[in-house]
Protein backbone atom coordinates (compact mmCIF):
# COMPACT_ATOMS: atom_id res chain seq x y z
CA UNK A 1 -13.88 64.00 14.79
CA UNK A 2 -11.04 63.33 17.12
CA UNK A 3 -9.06 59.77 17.05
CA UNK A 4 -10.80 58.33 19.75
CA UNK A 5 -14.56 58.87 17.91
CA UNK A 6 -13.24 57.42 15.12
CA UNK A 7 -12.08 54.28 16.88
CA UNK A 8 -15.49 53.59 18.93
CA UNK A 9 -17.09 53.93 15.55
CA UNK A 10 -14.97 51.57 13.46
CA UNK A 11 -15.79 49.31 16.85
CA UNK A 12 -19.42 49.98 16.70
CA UNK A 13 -19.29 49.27 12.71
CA UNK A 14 -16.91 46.17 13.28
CA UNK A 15 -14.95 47.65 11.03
CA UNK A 16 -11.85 47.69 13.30
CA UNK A 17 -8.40 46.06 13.33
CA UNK A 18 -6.40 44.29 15.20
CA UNK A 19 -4.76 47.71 15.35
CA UNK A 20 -7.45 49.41 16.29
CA UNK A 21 -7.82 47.06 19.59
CA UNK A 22 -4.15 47.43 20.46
CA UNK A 23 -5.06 51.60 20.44
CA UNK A 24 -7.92 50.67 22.82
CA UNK A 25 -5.99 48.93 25.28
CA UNK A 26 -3.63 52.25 24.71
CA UNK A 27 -6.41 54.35 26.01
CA UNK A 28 -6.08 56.54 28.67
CA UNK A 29 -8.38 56.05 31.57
CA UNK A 30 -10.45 58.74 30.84
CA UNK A 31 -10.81 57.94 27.83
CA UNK A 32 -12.85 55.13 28.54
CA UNK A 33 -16.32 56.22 29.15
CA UNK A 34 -18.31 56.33 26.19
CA UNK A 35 -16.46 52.37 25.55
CA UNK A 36 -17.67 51.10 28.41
CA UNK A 37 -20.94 52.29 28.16
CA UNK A 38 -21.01 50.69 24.82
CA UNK A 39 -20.18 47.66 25.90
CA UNK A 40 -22.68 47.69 28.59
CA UNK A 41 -25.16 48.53 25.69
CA UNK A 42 -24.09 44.81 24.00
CA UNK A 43 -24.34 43.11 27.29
CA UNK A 44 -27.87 44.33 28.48
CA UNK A 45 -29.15 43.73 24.89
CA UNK A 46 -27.62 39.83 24.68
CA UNK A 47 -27.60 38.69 27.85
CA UNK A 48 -31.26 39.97 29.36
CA UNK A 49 -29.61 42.45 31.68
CA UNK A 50 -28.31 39.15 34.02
CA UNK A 51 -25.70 39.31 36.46
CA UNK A 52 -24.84 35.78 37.63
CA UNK A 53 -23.07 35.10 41.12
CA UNK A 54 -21.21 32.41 41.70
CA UNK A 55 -20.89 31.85 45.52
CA UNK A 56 -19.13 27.91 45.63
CA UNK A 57 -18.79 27.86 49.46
CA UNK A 58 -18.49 24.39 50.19
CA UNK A 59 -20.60 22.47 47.66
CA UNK A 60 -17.90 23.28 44.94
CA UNK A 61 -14.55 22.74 46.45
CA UNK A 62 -10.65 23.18 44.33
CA UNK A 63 -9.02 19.96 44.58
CA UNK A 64 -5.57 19.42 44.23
CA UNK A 65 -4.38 15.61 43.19
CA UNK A 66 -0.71 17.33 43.13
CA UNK A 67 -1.23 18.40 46.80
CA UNK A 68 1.24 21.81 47.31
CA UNK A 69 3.69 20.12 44.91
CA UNK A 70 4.32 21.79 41.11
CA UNK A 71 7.77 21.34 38.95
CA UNK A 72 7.40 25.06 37.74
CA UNK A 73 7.30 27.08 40.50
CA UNK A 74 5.71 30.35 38.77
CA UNK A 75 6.71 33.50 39.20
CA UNK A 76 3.42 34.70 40.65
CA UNK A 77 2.37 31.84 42.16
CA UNK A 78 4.79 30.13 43.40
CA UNK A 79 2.40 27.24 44.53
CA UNK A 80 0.25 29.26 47.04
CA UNK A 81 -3.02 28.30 45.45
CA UNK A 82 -2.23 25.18 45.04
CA UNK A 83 -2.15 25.64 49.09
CA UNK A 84 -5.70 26.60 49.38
CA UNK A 85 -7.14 23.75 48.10
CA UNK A 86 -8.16 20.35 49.30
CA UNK A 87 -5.39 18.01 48.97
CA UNK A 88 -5.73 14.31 47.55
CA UNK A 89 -3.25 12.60 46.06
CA UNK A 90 -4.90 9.29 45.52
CA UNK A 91 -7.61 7.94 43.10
CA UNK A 92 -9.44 5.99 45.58
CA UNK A 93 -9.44 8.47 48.10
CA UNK A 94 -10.83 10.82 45.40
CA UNK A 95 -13.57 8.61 44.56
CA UNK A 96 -14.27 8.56 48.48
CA UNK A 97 -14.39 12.59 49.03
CA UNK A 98 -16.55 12.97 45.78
CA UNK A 99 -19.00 10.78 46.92
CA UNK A 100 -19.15 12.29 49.94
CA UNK A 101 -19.25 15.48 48.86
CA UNK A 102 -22.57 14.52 46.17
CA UNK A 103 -24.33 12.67 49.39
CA UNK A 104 -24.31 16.04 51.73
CA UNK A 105 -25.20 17.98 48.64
CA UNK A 106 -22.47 19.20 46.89
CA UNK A 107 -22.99 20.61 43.30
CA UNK A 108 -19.24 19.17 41.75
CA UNK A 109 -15.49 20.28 41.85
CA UNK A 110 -12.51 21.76 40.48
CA UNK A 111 -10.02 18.72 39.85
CA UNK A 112 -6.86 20.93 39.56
CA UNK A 113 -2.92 20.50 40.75
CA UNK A 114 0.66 21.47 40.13
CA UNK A 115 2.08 21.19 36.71
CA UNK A 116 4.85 18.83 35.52
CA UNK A 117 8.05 20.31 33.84
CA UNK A 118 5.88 20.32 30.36
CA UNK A 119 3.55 22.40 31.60
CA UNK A 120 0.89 19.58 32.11
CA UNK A 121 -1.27 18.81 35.32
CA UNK A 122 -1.02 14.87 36.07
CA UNK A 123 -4.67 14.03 35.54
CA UNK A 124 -4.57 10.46 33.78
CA UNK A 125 -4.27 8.10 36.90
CA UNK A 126 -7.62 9.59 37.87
CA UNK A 127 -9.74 10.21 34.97
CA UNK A 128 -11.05 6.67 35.65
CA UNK A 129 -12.30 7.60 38.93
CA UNK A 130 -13.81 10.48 37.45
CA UNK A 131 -15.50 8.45 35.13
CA UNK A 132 -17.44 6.60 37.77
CA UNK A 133 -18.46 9.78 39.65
CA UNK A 134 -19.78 11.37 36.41
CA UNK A 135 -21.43 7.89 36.14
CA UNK A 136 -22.91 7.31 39.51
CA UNK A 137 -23.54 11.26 40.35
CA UNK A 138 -24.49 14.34 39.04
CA UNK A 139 -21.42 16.65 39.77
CA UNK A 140 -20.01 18.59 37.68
CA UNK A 141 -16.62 18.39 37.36
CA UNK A 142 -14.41 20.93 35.78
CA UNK A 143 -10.72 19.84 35.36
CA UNK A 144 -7.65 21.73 35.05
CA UNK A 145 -5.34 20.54 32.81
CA UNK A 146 -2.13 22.37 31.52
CA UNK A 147 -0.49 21.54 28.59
CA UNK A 148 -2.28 18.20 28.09
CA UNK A 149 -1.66 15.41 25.75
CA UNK A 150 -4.12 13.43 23.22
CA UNK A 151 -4.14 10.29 25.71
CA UNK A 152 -5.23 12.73 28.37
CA UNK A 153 -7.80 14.35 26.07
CA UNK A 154 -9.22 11.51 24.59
CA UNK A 155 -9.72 9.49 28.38
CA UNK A 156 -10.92 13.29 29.58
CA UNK A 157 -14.01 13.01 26.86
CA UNK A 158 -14.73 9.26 27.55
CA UNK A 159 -15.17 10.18 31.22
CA UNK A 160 -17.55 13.08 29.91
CA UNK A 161 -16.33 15.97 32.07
CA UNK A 162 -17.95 18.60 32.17
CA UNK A 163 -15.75 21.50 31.97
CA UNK A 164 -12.01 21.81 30.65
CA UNK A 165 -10.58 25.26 32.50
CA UNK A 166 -7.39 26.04 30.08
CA UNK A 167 -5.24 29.19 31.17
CA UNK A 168 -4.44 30.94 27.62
CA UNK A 169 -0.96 33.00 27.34
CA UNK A 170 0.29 33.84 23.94
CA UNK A 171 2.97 35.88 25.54
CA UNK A 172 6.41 34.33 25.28
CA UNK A 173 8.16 36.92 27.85
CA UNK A 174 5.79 35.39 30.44
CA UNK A 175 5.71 31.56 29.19
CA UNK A 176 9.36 31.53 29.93
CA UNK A 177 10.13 34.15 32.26
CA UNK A 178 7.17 34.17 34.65
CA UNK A 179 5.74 30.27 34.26
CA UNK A 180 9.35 28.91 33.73
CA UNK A 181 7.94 27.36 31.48
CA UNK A 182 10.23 25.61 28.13
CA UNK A 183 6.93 25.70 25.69
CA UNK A 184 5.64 28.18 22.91
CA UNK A 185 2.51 29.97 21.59
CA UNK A 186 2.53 26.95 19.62
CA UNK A 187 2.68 24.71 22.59
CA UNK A 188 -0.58 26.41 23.54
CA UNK A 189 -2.56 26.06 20.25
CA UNK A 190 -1.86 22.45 19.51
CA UNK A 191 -3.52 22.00 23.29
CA UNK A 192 -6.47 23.96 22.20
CA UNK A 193 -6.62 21.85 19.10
CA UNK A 194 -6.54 18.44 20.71
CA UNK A 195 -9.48 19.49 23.16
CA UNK A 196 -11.52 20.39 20.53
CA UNK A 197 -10.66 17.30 18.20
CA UNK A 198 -12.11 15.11 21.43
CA UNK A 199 -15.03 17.77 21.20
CA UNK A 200 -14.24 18.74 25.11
CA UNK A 201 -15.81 22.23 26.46
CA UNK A 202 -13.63 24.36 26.36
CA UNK A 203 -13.71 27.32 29.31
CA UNK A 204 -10.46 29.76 28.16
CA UNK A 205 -9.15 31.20 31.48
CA UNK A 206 -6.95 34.94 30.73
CA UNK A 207 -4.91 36.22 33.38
CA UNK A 208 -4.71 39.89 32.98
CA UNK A 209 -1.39 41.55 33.93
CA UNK A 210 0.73 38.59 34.48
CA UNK A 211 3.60 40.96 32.44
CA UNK A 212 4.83 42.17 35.95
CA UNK A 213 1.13 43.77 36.49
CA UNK A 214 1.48 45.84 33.18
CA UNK A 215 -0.89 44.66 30.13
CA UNK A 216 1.73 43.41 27.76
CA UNK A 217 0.54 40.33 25.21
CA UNK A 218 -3.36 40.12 26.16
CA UNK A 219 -4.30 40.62 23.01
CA UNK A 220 -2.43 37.65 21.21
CA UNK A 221 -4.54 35.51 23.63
CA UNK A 222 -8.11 37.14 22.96
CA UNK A 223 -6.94 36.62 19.13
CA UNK A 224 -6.63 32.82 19.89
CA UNK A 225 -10.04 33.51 21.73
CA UNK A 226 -11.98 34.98 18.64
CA UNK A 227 -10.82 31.89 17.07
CA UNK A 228 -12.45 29.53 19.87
CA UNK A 229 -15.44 31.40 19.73
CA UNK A 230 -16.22 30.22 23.14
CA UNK A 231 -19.43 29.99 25.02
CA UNK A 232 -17.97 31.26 28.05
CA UNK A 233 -14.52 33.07 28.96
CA UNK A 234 -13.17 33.81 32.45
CA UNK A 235 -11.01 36.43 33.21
CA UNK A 236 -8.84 36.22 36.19
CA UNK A 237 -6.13 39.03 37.15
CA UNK A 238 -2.86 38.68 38.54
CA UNK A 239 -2.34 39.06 42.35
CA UNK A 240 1.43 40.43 42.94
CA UNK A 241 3.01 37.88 44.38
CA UNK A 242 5.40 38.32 47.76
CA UNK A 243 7.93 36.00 46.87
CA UNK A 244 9.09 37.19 43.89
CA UNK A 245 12.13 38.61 43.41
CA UNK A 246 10.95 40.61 40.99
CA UNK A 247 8.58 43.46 41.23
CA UNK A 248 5.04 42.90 40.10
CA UNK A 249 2.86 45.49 40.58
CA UNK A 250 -0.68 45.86 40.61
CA UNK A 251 -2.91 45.75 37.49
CA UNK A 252 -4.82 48.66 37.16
CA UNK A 253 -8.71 48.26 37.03
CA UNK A 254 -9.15 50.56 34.45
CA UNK A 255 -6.86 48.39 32.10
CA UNK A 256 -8.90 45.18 33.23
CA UNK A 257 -11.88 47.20 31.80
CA UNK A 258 -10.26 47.52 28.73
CA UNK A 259 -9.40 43.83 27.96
CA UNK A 260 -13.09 43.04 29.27
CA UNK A 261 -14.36 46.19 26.76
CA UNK A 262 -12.22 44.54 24.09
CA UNK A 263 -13.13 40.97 24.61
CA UNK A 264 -17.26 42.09 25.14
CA UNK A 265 -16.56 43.86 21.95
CA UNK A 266 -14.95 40.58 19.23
CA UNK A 267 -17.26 38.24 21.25
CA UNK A 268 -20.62 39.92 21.77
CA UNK A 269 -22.43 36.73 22.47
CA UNK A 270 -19.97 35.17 24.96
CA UNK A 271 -20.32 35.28 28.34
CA UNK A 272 -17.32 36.82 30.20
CA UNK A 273 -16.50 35.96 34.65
CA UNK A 274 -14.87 37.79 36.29
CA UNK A 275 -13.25 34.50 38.46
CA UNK A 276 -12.24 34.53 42.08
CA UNK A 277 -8.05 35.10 41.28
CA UNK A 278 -7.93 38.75 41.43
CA UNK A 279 -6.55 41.37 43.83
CA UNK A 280 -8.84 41.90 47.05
CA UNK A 281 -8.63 44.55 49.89
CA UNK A 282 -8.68 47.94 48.98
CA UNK A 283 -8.70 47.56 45.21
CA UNK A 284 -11.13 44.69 44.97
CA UNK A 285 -14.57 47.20 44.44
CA UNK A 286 -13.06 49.24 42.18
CA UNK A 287 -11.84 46.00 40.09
CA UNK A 288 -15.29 44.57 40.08
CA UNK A 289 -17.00 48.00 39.40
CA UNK A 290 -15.34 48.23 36.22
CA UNK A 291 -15.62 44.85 35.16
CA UNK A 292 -19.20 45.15 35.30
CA UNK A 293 -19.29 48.49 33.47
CA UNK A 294 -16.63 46.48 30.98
CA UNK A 295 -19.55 43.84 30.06
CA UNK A 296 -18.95 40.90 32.15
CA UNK A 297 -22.48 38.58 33.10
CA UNK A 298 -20.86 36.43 35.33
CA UNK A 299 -18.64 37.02 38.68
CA UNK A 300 -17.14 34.95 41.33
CA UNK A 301 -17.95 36.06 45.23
CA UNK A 302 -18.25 39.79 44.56
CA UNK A 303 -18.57 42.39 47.60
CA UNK A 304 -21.84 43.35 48.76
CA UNK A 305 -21.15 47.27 47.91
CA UNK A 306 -20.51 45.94 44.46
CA UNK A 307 -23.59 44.69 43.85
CA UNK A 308 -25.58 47.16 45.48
CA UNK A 309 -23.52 50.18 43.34
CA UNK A 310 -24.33 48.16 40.67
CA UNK A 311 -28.41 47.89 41.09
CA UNK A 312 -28.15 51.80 41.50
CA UNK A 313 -26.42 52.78 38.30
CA UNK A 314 -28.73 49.55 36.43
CA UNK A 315 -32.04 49.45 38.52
CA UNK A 316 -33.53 46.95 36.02
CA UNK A 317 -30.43 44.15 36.74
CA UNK A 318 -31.28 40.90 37.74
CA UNK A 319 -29.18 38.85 39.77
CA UNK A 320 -28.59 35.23 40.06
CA UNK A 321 -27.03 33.20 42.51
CA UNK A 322 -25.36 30.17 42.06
CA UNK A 323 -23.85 27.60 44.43
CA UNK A 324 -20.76 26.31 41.97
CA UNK A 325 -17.44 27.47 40.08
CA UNK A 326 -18.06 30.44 37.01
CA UNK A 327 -17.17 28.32 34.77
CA UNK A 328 -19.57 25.47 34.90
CA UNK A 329 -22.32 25.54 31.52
CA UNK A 330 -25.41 27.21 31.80
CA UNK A 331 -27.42 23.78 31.62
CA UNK A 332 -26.48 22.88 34.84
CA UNK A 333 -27.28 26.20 36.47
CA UNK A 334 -30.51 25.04 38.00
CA UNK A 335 -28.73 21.94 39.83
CA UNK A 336 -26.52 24.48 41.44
CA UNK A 337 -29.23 27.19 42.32
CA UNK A 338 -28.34 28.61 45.86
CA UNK A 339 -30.15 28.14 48.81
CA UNK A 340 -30.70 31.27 50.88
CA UNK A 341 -28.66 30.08 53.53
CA UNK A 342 -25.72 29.80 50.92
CA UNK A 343 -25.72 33.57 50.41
CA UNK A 344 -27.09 35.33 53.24
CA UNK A 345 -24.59 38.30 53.33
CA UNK A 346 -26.39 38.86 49.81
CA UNK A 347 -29.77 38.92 50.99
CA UNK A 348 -31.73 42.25 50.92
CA UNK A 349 -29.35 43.94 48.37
């Protein structure tokens, strides 16, 4: 029995170590096969052979109360999402858009923004407002908040939001070198431990490849994530940036597989996305085809070719399309069903 029988076994026995995972995410591509189809075994059994979609368009908009402003100027970001989204940097004008945006039929929104020099996202002088919308509406509201503090966290769960997307990285190298960033792991798990003192749901975000494009320290974070034993997990992968001066390349999708493999493997009964950060162009189907042969039952705008390689090689899948972020709970699912005029490039799949 060669050494890579041995470890699916110990996997399919959960008798494998920590070890063990680090030789998975050693694998050689082809080397994957009979891993992945493993994992797609766990994933059709758990999750009713379900694909979600998650097509936001307009009723779901990123908004960022930082506008294009953030103290840490990261290495692969270098504030260019921050660009992307709508811009408002005042509580009452907040209040005004999200009203709006819940009268023309808008299912909620991603309150996100630059971080301060700790690492934190300036959320507190509008949690109040976002108290009254979750009071007067039904949007769900999913907030993005850094390297928060216990006043943050404990206003966050009075205003009963829905969602709390925090980005894990238990990778010092990148903390420092690519978030310029003066925190710790540490830094990281006393967050995590405040949001779930306040009781706040928790959606961990991992950025695969943020090591330069290389896989480097993802499995320190998926550690912290078997400890979360989350409902949902969204994996997001590292677009080389073109403004850094150093080299990042691309991740490769067959190592994305393997974190997804690895994650689908220590958390059987979690969902895993597949969220809308992630190389495009010419590497964006193979990306998504191996995420969903890695086990993932959620994904963010996918291509149409995806999808339809995907009903070929799993003729019984079901889709389902949503109108709202990947990260928002499954309870709210139905108040964010799409119309068919939200996904008509979709249609006839």
């Amino acid at each position: 029995m060669n050494d890579t029988i041995k470890l699916l076994n110990k996997i399919k026995t959960q008798t494998a170590t920590w070890e063990d995972y680090s030789n998975l995410l050693n694998l050689k591509e082809q080397e994957l096969h009979k891993f992945l189809i493993y994992a797609q075994e766990i994933t059709k059994k758990n999750f009713n052979n379900l694909l979600k979609i998650y097509n936001p368009t307009g009723k779901f908009p990123a908004i960022s109360i930082t506008g294009s402003e953030c103290a840490l100027n990261c290495e692969h970001c270098d504030r260019k999402y921050l660009d992307g989204m709508k811009h408002i940097l005042k509580s009452n004008d907040l209040e005004k858009y999200l009203l709006d945006l819940y009268n023309n039929g808008g299912t909620g929104a991603l309150i996100s923004g630059g971080c301060e020099p700790d690492g934190s996202i300036p959320l507190l002088e509008f949690i109040d407002t976002i108290k009254n919308i979750k009071n007067d509406t039904n949007l769900i509201i999913n907030a993005h908040t850094g390297l928060l503090n216990e006043e943050t966290a404990k206003k966050l769960a009075e205003a009963k939001v829905d969602i709390i997307s925090f980005d894990i990285n238990m990778d010092e190298e990148v903390i420092r070198n690519i978030y310029h960033l003066d925190r710790d792991r540490e830094d990281y798990k006393i967050a995590i431990n405040i949001l779930q003192k306040y009781d706040l749901n928790i959606v961990p975000h991992i950025c695969i490849g943020l090591y330069y494009g290389k896989l480097h320290k993802e499995l320190e974070s998926i550690k912290v994530l078997k400890e979360i034993n989350p409902k949902l997990i969204v994996v997001i992968v590292l677009i080389p940036p073109k403004t850094s001066k150093n080299f990042f390349e691309s991740p490769k999708p067959s190592d994305i597989a393997k974190v997804i493999a690895t994650i689908r493997f220590l958390l059987p009964n979690s969902e895993i996305s597949l969220g809308c950060m992630r190389p495009r162009k010419e590497i964006k189907e193979d990306i998504e085809k191996y995420a969903l042969k890695a086990g993932i039952t959620r994904i963010e705008i996918p291509s149409r070719n995806s999808l339809k390689w995907f009903k070929k090689v799993n003729p019984d899948i079901k889709f389902r399309f949503i109108s709202a972020c990947c990260a928002i709970p499954e309870k709210y699912e139905k108040l964010a069903k799409s119309s068919e005029s939200d996904i008509k490039r979709y249609l006839n799949l």
